[in-house]
N, C-alpha and C. Protein backbone atom coordinates (compact mmCIF):
# COMPACT_ATOMS: atom_id res chain seq x y z
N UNK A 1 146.48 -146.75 49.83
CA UNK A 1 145.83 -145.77 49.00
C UNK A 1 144.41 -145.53 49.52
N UNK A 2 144.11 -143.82 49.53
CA UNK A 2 142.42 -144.14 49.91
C UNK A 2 141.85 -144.00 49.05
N UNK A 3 140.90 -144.83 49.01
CA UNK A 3 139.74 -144.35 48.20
C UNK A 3 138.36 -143.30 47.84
N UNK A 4 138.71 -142.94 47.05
CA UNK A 4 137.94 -141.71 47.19
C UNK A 4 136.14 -142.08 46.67
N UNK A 5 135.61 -141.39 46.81
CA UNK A 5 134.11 -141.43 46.41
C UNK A 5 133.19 -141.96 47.60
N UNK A 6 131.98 -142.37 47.54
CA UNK A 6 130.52 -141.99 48.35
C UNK A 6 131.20 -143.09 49.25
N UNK A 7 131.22 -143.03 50.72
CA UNK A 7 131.00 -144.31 51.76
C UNK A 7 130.09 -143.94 52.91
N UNK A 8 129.81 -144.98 53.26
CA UNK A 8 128.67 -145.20 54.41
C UNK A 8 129.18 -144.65 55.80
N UNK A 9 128.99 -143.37 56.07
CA UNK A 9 129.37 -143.08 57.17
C UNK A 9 128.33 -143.51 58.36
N UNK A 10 129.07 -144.62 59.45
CA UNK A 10 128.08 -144.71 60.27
C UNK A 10 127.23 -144.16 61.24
N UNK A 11 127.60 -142.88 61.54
CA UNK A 11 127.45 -141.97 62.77
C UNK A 11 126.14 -141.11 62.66
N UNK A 12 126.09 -140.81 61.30
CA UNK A 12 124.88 -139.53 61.30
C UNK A 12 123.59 -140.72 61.03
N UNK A 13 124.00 -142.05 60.43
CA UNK A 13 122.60 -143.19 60.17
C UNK A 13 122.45 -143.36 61.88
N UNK A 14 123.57 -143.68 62.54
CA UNK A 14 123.43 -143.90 63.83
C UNK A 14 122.54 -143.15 64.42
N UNK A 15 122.88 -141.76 64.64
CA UNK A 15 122.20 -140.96 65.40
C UNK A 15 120.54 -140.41 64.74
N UNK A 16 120.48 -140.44 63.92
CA UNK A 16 119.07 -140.55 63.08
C UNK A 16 118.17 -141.71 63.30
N UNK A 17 118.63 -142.69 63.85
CA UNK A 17 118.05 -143.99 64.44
C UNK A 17 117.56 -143.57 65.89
N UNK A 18 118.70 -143.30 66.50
CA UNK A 18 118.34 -142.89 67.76
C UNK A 18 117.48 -141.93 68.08
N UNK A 19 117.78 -140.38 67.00
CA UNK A 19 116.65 -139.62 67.20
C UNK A 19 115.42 -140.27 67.13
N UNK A 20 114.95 -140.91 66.35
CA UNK A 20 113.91 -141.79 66.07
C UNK A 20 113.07 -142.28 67.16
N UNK A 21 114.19 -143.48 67.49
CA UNK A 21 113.55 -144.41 68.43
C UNK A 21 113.26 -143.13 70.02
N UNK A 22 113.86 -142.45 70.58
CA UNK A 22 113.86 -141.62 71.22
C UNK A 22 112.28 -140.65 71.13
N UNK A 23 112.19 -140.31 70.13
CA UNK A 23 110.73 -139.32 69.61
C UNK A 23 110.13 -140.84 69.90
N UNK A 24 110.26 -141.60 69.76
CA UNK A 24 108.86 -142.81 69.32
C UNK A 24 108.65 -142.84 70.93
N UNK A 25 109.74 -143.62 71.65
CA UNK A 25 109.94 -143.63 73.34
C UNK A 25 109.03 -142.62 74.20
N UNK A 26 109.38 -141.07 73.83
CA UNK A 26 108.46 -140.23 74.11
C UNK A 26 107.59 -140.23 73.99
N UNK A 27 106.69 -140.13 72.98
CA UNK A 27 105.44 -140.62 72.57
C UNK A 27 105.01 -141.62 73.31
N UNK A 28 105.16 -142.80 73.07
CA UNK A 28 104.73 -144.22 73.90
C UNK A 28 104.65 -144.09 75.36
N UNK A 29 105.53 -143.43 76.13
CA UNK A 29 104.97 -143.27 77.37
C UNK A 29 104.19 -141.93 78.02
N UNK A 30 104.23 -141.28 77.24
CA UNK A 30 102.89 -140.00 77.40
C UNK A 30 103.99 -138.90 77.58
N UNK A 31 105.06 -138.86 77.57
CA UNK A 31 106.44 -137.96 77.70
C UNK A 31 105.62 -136.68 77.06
N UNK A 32 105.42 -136.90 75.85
CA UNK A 32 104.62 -136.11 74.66
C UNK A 32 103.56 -136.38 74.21
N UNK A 33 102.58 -135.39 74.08
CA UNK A 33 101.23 -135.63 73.98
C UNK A 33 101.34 -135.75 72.18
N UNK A 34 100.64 -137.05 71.77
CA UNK A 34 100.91 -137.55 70.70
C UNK A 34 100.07 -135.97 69.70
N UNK A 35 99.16 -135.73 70.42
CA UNK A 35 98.27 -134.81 69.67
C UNK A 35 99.05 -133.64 68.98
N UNK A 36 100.15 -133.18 69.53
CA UNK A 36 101.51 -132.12 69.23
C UNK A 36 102.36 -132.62 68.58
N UNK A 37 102.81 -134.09 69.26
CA UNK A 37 103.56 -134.58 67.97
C UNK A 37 103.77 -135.98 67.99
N UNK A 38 103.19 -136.43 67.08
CA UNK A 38 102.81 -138.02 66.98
C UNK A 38 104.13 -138.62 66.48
N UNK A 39 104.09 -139.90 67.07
CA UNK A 39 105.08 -140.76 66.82
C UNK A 39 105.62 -140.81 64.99
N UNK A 40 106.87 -141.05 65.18
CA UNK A 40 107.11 -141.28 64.02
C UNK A 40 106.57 -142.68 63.17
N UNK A 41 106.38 -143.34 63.93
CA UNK A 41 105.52 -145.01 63.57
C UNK A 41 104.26 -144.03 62.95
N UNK A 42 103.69 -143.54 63.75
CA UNK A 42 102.21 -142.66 63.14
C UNK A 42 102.30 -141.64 61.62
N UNK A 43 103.68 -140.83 61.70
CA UNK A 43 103.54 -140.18 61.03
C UNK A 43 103.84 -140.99 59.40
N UNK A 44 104.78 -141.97 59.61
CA UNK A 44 105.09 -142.31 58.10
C UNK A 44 103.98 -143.69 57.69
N UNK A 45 103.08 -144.07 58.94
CA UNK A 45 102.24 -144.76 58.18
C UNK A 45 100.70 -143.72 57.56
N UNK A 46 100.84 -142.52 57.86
CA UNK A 46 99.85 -141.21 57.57
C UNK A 46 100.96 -141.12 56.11
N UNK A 47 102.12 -140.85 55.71
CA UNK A 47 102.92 -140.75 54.53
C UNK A 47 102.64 -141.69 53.71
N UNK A 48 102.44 -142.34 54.14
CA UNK A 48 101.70 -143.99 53.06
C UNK A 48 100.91 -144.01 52.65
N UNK A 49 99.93 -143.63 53.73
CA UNK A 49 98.36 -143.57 53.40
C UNK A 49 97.95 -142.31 52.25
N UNK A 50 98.81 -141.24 52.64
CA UNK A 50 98.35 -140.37 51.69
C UNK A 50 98.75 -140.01 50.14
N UNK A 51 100.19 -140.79 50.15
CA UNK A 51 100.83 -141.13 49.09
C UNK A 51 100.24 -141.99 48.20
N UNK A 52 99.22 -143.17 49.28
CA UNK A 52 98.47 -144.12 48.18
C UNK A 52 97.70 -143.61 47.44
N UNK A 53 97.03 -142.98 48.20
CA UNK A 53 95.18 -141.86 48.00
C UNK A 53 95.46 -140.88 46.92
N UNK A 54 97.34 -140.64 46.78
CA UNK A 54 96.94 -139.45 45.75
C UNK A 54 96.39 -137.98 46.46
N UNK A 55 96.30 -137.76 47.73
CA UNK A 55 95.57 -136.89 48.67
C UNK A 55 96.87 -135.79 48.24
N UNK A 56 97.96 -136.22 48.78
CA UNK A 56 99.49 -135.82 48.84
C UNK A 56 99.58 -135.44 47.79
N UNK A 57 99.90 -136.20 46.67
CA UNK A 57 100.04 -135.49 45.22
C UNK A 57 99.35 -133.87 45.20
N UNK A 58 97.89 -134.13 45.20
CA UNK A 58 96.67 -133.31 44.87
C UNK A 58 97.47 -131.86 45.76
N UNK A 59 96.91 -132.49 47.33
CA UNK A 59 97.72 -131.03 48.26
C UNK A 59 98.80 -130.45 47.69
N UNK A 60 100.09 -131.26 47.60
CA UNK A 60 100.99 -130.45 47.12
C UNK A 60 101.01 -129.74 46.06
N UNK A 61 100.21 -130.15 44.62
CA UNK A 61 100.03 -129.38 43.41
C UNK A 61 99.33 -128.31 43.45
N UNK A 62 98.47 -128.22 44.56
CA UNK A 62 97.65 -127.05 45.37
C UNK A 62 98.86 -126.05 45.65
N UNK A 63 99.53 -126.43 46.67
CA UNK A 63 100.21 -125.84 47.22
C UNK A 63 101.76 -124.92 46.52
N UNK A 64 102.00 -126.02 45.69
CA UNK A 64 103.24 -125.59 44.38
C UNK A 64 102.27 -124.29 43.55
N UNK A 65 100.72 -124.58 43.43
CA UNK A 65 100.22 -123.60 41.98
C UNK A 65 100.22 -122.22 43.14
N UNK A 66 99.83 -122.21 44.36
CA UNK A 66 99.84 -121.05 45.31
C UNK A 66 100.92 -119.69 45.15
N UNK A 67 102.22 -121.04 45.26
CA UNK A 67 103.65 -120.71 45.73
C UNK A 67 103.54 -120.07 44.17
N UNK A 68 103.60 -120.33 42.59
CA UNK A 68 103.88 -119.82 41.75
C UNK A 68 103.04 -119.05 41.63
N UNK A 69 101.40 -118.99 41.96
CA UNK A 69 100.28 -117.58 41.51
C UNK A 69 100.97 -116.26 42.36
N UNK A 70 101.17 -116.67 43.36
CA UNK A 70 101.98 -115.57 44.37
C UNK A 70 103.57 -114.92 43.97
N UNK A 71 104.08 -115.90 43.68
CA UNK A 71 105.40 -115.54 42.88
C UNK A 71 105.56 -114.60 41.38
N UNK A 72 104.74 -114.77 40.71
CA UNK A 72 104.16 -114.25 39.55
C UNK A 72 103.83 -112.90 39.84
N UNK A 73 102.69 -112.27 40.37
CA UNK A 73 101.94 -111.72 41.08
C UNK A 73 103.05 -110.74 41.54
N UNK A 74 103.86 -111.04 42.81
CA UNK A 74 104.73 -110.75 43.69
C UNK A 74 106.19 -109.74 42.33
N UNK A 75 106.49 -110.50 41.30
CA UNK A 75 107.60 -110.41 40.74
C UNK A 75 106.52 -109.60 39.56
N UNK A 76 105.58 -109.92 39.47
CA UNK A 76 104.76 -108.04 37.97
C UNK A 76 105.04 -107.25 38.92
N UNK A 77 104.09 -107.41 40.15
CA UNK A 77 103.91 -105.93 41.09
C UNK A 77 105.27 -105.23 40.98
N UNK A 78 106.71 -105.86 41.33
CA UNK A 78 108.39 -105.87 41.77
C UNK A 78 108.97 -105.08 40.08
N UNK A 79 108.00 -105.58 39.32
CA UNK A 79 108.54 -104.83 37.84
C UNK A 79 108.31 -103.44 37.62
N UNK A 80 107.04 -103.67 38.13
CA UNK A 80 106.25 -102.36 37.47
C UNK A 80 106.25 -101.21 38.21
N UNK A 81 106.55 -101.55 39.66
CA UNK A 81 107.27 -100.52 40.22
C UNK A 81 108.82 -100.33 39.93
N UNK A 82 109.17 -101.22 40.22
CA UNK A 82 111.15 -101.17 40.03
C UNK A 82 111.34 -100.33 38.80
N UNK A 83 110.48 -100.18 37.34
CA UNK A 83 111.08 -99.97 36.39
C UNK A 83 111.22 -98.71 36.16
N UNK A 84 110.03 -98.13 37.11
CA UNK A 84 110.01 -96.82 36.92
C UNK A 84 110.52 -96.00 37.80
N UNK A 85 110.60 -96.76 39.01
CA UNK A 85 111.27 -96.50 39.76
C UNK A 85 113.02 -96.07 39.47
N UNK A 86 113.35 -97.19 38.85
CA UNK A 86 114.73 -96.83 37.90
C UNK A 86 114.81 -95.67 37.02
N UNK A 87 113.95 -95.36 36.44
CA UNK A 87 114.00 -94.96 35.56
C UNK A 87 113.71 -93.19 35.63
N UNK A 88 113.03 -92.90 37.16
CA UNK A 88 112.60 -91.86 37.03
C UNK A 88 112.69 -91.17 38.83
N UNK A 89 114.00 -90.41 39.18
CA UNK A 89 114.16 -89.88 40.59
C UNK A 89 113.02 -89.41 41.55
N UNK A 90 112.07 -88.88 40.69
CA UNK A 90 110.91 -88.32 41.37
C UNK A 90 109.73 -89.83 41.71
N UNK A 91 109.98 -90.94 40.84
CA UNK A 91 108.95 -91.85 41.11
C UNK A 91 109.94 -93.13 42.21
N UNK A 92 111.38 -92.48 42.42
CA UNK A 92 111.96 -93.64 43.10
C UNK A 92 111.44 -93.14 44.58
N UNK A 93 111.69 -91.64 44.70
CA UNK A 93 111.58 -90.55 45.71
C UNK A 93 110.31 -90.75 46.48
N UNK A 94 109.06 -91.40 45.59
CA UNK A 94 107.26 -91.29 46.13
C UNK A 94 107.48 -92.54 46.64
N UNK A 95 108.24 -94.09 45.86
CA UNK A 95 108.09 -95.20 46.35
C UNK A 95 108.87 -95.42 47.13
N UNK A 96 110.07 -95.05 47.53
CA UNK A 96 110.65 -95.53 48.27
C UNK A 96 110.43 -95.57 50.05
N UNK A 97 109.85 -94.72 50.20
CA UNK A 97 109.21 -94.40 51.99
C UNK A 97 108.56 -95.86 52.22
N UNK A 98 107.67 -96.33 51.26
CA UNK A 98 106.93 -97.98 51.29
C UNK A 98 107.59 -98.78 51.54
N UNK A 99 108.71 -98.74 50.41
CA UNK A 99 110.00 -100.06 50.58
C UNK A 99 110.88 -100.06 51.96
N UNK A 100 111.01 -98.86 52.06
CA UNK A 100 111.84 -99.19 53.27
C UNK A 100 111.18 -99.05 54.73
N UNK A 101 109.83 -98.91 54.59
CA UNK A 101 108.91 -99.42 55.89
C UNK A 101 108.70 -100.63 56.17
N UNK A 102 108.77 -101.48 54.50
CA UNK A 102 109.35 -103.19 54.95
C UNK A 102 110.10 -103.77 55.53
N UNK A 103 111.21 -103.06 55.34
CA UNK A 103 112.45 -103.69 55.88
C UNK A 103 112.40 -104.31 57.36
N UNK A 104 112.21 -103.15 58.21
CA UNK A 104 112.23 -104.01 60.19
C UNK A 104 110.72 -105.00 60.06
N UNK A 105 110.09 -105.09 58.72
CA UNK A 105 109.15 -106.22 59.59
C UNK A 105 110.27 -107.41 59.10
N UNK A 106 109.10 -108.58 59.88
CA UNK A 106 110.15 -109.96 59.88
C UNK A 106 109.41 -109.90 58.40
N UNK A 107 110.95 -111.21 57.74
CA UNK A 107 110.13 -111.55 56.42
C UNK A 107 109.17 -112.91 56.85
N UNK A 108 108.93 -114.05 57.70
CA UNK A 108 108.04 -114.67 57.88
C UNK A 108 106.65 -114.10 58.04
N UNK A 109 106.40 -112.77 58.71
CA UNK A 109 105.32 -112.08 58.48
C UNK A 109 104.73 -111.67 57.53
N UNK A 110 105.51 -111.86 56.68
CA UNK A 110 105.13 -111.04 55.12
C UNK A 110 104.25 -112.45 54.20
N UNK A 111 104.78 -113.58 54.67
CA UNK A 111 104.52 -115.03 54.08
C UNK A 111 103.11 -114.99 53.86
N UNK A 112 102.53 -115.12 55.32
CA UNK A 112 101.10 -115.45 54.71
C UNK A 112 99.86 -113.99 53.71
């Protein structure tokens, strides 16, 4: 009979080790200039450090209030055009030339 539910597959822990030790290898012999991308030994004792400090917390609650002032912001502007836009052929007719000058940019450009 098999058993069904969560087991330890060894292959993807395997190879996640290896990626590891591999990035660290690089690093350690100048393969990669640590300054681009620092060892993983470096990076999760910097995850510690900033996790202790509370630094991490702080940044990210920075960064979460950004993501929602912008989202907010982003989704009135998306109303207050859309509604009237719906609602009225001649005001879909003025906005729409805008909207669809968005489209061919990338959306990562639009991010910052």
């Amino acid at each position: 009979m098999v058993q069904k539910g969560w087991r330890l597959r060894p292959y993807p822990v395997m190879s996640f080790i290896g990626f590891l030790l591999v990035w660290q290898a690089a690093v350690s012999i100048r393969l990669v200039n640590p300054f681009f991308l620092p060892s993983p030994l470096t990076v999760g004792k910097t995850l510690i450090e900033t996790v202790g400090s509370g630094e991490l917390l702080f940044h990210g609650g920075v960064t979460l209030g950004r993501i929602f002032h912008g989202f907010f912001w982003g989704g009135l502007a998306g109303l207050c055009l859309g509604i009237p836009a719906g609602w009225s052929k001649r005001i879909y007719e003025a906005i729409n030339p805008f909207i669809a000058a968005t489209y061919p940019l990338p959306k990562v450009a639009l991010l910052p």
